[in-house]
Protein backbone atom coordinates (compact mmCIF):
# COMPACT_ATOMS: atom_id res chain seq x y z
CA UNK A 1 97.66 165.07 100.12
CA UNK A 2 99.32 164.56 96.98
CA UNK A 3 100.72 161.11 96.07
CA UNK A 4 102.42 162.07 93.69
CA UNK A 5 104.06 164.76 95.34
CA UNK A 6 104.56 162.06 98.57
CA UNK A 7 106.29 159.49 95.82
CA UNK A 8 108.84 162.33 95.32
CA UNK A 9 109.52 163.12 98.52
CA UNK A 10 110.24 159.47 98.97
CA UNK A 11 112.30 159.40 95.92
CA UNK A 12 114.35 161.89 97.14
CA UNK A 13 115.14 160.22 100.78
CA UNK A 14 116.14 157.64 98.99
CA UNK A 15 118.60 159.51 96.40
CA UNK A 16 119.82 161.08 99.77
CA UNK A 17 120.37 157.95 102.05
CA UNK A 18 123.28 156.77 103.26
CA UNK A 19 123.02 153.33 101.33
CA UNK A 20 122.12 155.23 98.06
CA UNK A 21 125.45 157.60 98.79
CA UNK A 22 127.84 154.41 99.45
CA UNK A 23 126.77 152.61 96.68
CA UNK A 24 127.58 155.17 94.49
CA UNK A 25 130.94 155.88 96.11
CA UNK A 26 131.78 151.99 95.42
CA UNK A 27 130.58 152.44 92.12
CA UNK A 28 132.94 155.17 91.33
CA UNK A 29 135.36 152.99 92.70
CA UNK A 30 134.99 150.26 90.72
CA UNK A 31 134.69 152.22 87.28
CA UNK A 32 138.03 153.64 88.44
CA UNK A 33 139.31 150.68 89.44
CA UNK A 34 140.27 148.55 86.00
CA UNK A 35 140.90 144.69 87.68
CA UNK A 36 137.34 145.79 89.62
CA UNK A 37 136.04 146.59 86.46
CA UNK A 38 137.41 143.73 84.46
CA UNK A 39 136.46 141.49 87.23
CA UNK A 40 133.06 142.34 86.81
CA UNK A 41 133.40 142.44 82.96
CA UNK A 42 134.07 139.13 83.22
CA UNK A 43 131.72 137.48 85.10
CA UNK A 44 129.12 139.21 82.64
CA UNK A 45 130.50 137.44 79.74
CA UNK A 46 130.45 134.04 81.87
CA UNK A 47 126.79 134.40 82.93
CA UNK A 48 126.13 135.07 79.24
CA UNK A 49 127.40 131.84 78.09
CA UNK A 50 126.27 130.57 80.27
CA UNK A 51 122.80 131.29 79.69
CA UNK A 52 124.02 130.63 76.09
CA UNK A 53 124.95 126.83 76.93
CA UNK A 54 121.72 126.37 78.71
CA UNK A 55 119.63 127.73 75.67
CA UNK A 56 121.26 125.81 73.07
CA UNK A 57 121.14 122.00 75.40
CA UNK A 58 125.20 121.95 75.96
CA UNK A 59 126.11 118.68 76.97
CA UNK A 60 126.19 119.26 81.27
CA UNK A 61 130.01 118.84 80.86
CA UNK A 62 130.31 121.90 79.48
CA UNK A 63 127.60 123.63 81.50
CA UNK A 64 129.13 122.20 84.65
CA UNK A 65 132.53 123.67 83.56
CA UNK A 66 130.95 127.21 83.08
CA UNK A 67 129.25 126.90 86.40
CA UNK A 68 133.18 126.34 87.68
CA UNK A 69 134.53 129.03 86.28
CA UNK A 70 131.60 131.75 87.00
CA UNK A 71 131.56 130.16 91.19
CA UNK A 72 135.60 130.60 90.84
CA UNK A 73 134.77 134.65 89.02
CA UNK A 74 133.05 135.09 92.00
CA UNK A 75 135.00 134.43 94.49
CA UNK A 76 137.82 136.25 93.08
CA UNK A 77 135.72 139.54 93.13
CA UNK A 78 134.47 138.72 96.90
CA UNK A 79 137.79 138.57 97.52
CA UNK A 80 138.56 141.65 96.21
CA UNK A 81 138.07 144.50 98.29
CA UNK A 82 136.92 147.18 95.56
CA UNK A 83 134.34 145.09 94.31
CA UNK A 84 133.99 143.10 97.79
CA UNK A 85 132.40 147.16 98.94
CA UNK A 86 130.41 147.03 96.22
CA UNK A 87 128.83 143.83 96.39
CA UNK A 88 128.05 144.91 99.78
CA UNK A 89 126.87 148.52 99.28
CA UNK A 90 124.71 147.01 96.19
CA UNK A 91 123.27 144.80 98.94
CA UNK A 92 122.49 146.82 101.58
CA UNK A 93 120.95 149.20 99.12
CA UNK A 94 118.35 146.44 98.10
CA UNK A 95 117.82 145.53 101.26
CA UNK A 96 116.84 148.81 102.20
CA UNK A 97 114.61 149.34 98.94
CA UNK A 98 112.87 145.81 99.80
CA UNK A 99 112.07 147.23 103.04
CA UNK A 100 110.56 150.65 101.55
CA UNK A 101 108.25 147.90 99.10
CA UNK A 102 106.89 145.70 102.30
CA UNK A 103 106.02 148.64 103.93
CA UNK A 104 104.45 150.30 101.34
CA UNK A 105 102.27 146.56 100.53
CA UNK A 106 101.81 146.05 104.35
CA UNK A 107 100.27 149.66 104.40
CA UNK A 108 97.73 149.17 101.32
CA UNK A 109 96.96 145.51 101.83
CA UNK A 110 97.40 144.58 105.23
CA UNK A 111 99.70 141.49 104.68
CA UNK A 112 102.84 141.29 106.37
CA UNK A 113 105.21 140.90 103.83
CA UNK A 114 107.00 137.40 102.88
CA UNK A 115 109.14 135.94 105.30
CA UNK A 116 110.92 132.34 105.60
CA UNK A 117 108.66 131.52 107.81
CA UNK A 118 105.66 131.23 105.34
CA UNK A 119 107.20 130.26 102.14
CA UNK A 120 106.02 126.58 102.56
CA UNK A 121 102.78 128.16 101.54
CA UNK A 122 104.10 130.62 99.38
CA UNK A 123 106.60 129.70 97.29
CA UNK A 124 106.90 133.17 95.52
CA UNK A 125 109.53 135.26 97.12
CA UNK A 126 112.95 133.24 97.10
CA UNK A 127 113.39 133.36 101.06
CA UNK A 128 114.02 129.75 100.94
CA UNK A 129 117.05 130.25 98.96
């Protein structure tokens, strides 16, 4: 048995799935799409400053007013159906990679993967968010 030859095969399942396929549909879409696109044009440049402000020490004024206006960005593209797909597609299709990774670390290591459940020991994974 080859791993590497295995890894492809895997690679390729996943290039062929149905959450790879509809994320690139929505993709399309939103390149197509220009308010889907500007949408999420936008809330890049507001996460940057963001990030900006919080380098430089911004007073939390203005750092509170960025967090506004990025929650607000974000809403506006859930509520948009182009990019509301794609948010969802982009989702599903992590989901299902995450899945492929605590398999593949359950199989080598014997440790069920991180669940809400154990972060109070853990603390690594983000469940509790």
């Amino acid at each position: 048995m080859d791993i590497i030859a295995k890894a492809r095969e895997l690679g390729n399942l996943i290039a062929s799935s149905r959450e790879m396929n509809v994320l690139r549909e929505c993709e399309l879409r939103v390149m197509q799409d220009k308010k889907a696109d500007r949408l999420l044009r936008e809330q890049k440049m507001i996460q940057d400053e963001l990030l900006k402000a919080a380098k430089r020490g911004d007073n939390s004024d203005i750092y509170e007013q960025l967090k506004k206006i990025l929650a607000s960005k974000q809403e506006e593209i859930r509520n948009y159906s182009v990019t509301a797909d794609f948010l969802k597609a982009k989702s599903d299709f992590d989901n299902l990679m995450k899945t492929i990774n605590d398999v593949i670390l359950f199989t080598i290591t014997g440790e069920e993967p991180c669940s809400a459940d154990k972060c109070s020991s853990c603390g690594g994974c983000g469940s509790r968010e």
